[in-house]
Protein backbone atom coordinates (compact mmCIF):
# COMPACT_ATOMS: atom_id res chain seq x y z
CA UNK A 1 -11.05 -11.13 -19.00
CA UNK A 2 -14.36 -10.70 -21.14
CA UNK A 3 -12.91 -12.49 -24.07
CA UNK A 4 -11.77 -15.21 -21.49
CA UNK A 5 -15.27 -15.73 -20.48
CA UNK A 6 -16.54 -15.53 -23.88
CA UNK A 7 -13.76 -18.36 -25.13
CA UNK A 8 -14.67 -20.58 -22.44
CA UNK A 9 -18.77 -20.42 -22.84
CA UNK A 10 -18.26 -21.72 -26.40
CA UNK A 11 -16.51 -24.84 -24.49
CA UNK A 12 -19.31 -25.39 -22.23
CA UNK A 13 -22.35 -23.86 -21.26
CA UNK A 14 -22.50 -24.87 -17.58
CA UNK A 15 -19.70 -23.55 -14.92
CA UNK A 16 -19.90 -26.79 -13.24
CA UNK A 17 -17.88 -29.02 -15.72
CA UNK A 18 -15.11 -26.17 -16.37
CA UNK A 19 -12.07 -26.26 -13.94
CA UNK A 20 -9.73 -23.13 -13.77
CA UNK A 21 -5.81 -23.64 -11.90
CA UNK A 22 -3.28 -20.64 -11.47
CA UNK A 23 -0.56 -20.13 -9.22
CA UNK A 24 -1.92 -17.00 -7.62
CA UNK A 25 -5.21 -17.24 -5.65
CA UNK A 26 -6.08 -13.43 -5.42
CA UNK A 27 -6.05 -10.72 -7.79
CA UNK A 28 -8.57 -9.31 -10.36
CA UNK A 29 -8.53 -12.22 -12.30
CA UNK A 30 -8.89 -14.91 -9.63
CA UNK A 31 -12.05 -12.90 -8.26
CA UNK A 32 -13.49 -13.00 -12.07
CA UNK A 33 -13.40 -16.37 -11.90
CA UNK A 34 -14.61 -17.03 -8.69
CA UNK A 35 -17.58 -13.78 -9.45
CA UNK A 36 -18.85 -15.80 -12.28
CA UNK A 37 -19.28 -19.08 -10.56
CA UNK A 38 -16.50 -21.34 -12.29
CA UNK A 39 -14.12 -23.94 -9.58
CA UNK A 40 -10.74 -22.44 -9.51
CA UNK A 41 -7.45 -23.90 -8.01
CA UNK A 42 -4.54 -22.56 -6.88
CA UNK A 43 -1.45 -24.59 -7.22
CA UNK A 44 1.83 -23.74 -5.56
CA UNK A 45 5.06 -23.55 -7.98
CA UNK A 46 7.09 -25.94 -6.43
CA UNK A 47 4.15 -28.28 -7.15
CA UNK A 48 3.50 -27.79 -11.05
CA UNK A 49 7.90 -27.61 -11.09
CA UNK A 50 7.66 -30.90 -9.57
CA UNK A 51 5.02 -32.14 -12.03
CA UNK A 52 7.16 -30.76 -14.71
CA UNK A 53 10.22 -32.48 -13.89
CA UNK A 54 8.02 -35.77 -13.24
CA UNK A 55 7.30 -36.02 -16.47
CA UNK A 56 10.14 -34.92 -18.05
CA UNK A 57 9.44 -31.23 -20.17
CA UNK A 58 12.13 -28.58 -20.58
CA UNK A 59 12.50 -25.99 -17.82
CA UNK A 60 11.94 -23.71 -20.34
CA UNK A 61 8.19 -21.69 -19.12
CA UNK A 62 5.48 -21.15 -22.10
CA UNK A 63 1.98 -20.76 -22.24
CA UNK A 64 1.01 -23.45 -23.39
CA UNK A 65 3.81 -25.73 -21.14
CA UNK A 66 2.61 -24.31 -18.59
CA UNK A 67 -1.03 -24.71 -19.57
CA UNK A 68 -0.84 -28.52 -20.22
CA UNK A 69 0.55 -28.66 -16.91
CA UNK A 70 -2.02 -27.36 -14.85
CA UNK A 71 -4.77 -29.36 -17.08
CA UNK A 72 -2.85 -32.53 -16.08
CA UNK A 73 -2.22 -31.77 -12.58
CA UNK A 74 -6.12 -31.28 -12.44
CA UNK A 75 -7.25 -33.94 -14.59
CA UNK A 76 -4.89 -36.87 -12.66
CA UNK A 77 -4.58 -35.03 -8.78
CA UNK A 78 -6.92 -32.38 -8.58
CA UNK A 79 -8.35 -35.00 -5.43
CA UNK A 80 -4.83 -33.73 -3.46
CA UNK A 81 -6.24 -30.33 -3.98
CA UNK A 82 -8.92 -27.74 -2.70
CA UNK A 83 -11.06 -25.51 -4.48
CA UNK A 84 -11.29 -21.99 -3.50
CA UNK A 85 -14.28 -20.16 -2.38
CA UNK A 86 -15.15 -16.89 -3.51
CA UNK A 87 -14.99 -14.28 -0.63
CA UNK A 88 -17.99 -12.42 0.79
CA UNK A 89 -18.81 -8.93 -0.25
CA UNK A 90 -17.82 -7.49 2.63
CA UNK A 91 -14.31 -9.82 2.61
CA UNK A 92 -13.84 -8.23 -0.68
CA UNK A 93 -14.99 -4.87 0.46
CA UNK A 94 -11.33 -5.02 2.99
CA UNK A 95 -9.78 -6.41 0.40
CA UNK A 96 -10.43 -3.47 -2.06
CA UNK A 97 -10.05 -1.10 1.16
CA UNK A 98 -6.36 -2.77 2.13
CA UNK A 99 -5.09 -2.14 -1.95
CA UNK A 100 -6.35 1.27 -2.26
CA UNK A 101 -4.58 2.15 0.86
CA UNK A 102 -1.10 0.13 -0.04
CA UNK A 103 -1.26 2.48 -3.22
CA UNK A 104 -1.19 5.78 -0.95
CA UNK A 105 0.63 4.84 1.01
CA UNK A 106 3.25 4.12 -1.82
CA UNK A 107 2.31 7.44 -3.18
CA UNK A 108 3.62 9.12 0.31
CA UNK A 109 6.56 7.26 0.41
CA UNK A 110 7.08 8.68 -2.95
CA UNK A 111 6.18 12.36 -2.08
CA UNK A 112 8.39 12.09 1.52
CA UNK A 113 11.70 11.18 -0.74
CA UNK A 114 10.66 14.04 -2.84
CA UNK A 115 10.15 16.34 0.19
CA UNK A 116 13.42 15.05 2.24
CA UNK A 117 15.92 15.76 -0.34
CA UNK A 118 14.25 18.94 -1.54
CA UNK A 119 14.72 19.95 2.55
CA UNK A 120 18.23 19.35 2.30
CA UNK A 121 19.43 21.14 -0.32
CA UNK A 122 17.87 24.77 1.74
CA UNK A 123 17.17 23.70 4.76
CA UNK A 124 19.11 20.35 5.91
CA UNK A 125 17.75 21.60 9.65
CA UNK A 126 14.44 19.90 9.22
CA UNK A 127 15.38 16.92 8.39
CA UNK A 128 17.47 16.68 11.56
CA UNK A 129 14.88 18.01 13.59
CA UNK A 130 11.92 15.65 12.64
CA UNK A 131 12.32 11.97 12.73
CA UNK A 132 9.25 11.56 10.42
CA UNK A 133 8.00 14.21 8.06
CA UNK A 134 4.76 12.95 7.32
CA UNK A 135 3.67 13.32 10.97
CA UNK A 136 0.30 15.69 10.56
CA UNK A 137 1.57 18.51 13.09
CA UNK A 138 5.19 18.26 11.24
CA UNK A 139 3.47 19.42 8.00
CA UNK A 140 1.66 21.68 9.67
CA UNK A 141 5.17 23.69 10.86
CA UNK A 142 6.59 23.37 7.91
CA UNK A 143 3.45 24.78 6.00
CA UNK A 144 3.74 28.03 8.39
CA UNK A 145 7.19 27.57 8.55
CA UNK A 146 9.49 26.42 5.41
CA UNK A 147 12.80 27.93 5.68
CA UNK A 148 15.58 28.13 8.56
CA UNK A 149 15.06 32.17 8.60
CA UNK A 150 11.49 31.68 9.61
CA UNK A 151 12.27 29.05 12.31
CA UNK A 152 15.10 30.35 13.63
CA UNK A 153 13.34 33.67 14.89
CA UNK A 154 11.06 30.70 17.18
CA UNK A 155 11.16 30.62 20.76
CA UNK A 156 10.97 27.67 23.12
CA UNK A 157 7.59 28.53 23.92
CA UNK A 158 6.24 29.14 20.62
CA UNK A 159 7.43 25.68 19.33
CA UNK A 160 6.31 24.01 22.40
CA UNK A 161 2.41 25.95 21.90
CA UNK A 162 3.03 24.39 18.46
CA UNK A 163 3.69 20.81 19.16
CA UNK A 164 1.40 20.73 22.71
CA UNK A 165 -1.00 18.24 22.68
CA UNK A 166 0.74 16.21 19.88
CA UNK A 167 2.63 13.72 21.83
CA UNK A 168 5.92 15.46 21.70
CA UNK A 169 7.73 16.05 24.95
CA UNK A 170 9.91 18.02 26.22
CA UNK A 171 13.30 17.03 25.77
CA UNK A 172 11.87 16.52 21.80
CA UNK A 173 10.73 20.03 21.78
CA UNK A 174 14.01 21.29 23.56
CA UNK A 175 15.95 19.21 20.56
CA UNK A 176 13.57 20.48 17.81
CA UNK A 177 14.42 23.99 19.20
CA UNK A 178 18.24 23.14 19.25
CA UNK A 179 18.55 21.93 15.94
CA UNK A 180 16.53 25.02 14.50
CA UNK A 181 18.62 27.67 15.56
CA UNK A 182 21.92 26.55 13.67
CA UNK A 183 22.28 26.35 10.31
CA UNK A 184 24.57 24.24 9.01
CA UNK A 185 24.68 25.81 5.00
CA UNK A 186 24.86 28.98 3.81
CA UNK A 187 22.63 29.15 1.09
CA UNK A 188 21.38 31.70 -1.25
CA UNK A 189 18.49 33.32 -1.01
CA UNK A 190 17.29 32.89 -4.73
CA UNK A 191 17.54 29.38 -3.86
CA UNK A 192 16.05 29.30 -1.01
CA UNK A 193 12.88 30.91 -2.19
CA UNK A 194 12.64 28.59 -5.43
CA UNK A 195 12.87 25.45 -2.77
CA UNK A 196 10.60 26.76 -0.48
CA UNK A 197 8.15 26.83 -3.15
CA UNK A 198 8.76 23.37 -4.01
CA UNK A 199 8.12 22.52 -0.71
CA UNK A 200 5.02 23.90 0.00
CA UNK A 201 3.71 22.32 -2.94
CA UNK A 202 4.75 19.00 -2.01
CA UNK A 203 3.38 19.48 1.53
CA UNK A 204 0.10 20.33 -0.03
CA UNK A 205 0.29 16.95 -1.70
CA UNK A 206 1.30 15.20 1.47
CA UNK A 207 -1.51 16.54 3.86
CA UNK A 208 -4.53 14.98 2.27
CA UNK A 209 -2.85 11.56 1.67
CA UNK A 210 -2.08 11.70 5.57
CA UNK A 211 -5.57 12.30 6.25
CA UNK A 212 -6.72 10.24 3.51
CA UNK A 213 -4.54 6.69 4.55
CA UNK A 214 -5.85 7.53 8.37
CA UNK A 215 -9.55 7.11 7.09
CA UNK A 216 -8.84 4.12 5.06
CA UNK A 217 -7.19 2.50 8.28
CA UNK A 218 -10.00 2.96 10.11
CA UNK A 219 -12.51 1.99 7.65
CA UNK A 220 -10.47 -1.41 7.28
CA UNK A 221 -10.76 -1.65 10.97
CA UNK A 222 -14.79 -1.19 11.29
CA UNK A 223 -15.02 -3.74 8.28
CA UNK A 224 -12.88 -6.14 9.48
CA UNK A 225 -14.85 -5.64 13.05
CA UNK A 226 -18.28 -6.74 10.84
CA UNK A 227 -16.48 -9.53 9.08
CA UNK A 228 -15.19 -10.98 12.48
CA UNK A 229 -19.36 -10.72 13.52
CA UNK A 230 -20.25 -12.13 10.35
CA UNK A 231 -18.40 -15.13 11.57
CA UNK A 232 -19.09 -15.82 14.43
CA UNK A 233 -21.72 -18.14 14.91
CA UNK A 234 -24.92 -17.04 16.40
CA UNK A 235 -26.44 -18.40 19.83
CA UNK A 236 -30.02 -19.83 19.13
């Protein structure tokens, strides 16, 4: 993006008479643009396919097609179009707050699959017994608890001392209970013990990111509070 900037100072000196168009209007680059004071557009693809067909090029997409088209689009109806505005610090702030976020949350997803079919190959039970693994008190039982020999010894009242407080209720606790006194596979114990290691490590990777996507939830929620204030206009 440098070299960009660096390419388009030697066309002009002033940001005033240099007009940027792309079909995305967010996105590292887009906020370059807008960061260093130059008008961009955003034009919609069925628009510049339109403009494409109007004047008759090949469907075929290059650069430079593509390129022409946007310059002629802006230099003949950039009127039908508006500019966009570069967001406020703290916009960008949420913005920044809402990717980071998407990316754990895609690296949970990630570590759950990991996690769920690890759990079935030793201890299937689990899986049946919790709806959703990545529930904070769920890793917490399976960190004390990882295999169906440990679980199984459990009485009602020591899984419902567990889970009190957590939002499960009864009949949940009574199922959880249920499910974890039957296994379903026989399986051996050198196996088990290599799996259960697995486990644990993958639960140690899943904790933090639990605690980690909470925070950036509710930092995206204070921010977006103060950008809602910012505004709203102010009585005299």
């Amino acid at each position: 993006m440098v070299k960009l900037l660096v390419k388009v100072q030697k066309l002009s000196k002033g940001t005033s008479s240099v007009l940027f168009a792309m079909q995305k209007n967010s996105g590292p680059l887009a906020e370059f643009i807008l960061d260093h004071n130059y008008t961009l557009y955003s034009i919609n693809p069925t628009v510049v396919d339109r403009y494409q067909d109007r004047h008759r090029i090949s469907g075929a997409k290059t650069d430079p097609i593509d390129a022409m088209v946007f310059a002629q689009i802006l230099r003949t109806d950039r009127h039908q179009f508006r500019p966009l505005l570069p967001d406020s610090e703290l916009a960008r702030k949420i913005k920044l707050f809402s990717r980071d976020r998407d990316n754990l949350v895609k690296t949970k997803t990630r570590i759950l699959n990991k996690l769920r079919a690890n759990l079935k190959e030793y201890f299937p039970a689990a899986v049946r017994a919790f709806e959703k693994l990545d529930k904070r008190e769920v890793v917490k039982f399976l960190r004390k608890y990882p295999t169906h020999e440990e679980t199984a010894q459990l009485g009602r009242e020591e899984i419902k001392n567990f889970f009190q407080g957590s939002g499960h209720r009864f009949k949940k606790i009574e199922k959880i209970y249920n499910i974890l006194q039957v296994s379903s596979i026989q399986v051996p114990q050198f196996i088990v013990e290599v799996k259960k290691r697995y486990t644990l490590t993958l639960l140690a990777q899943l904790s933090p990111l639990i605690e980690q996507i909470k925070e950036r939830k509710e930092e995206i929620y204070k921010e977006e509070f103060h950008l809602a204030f910012e505004n709203t206009p102010q009585a005299c």
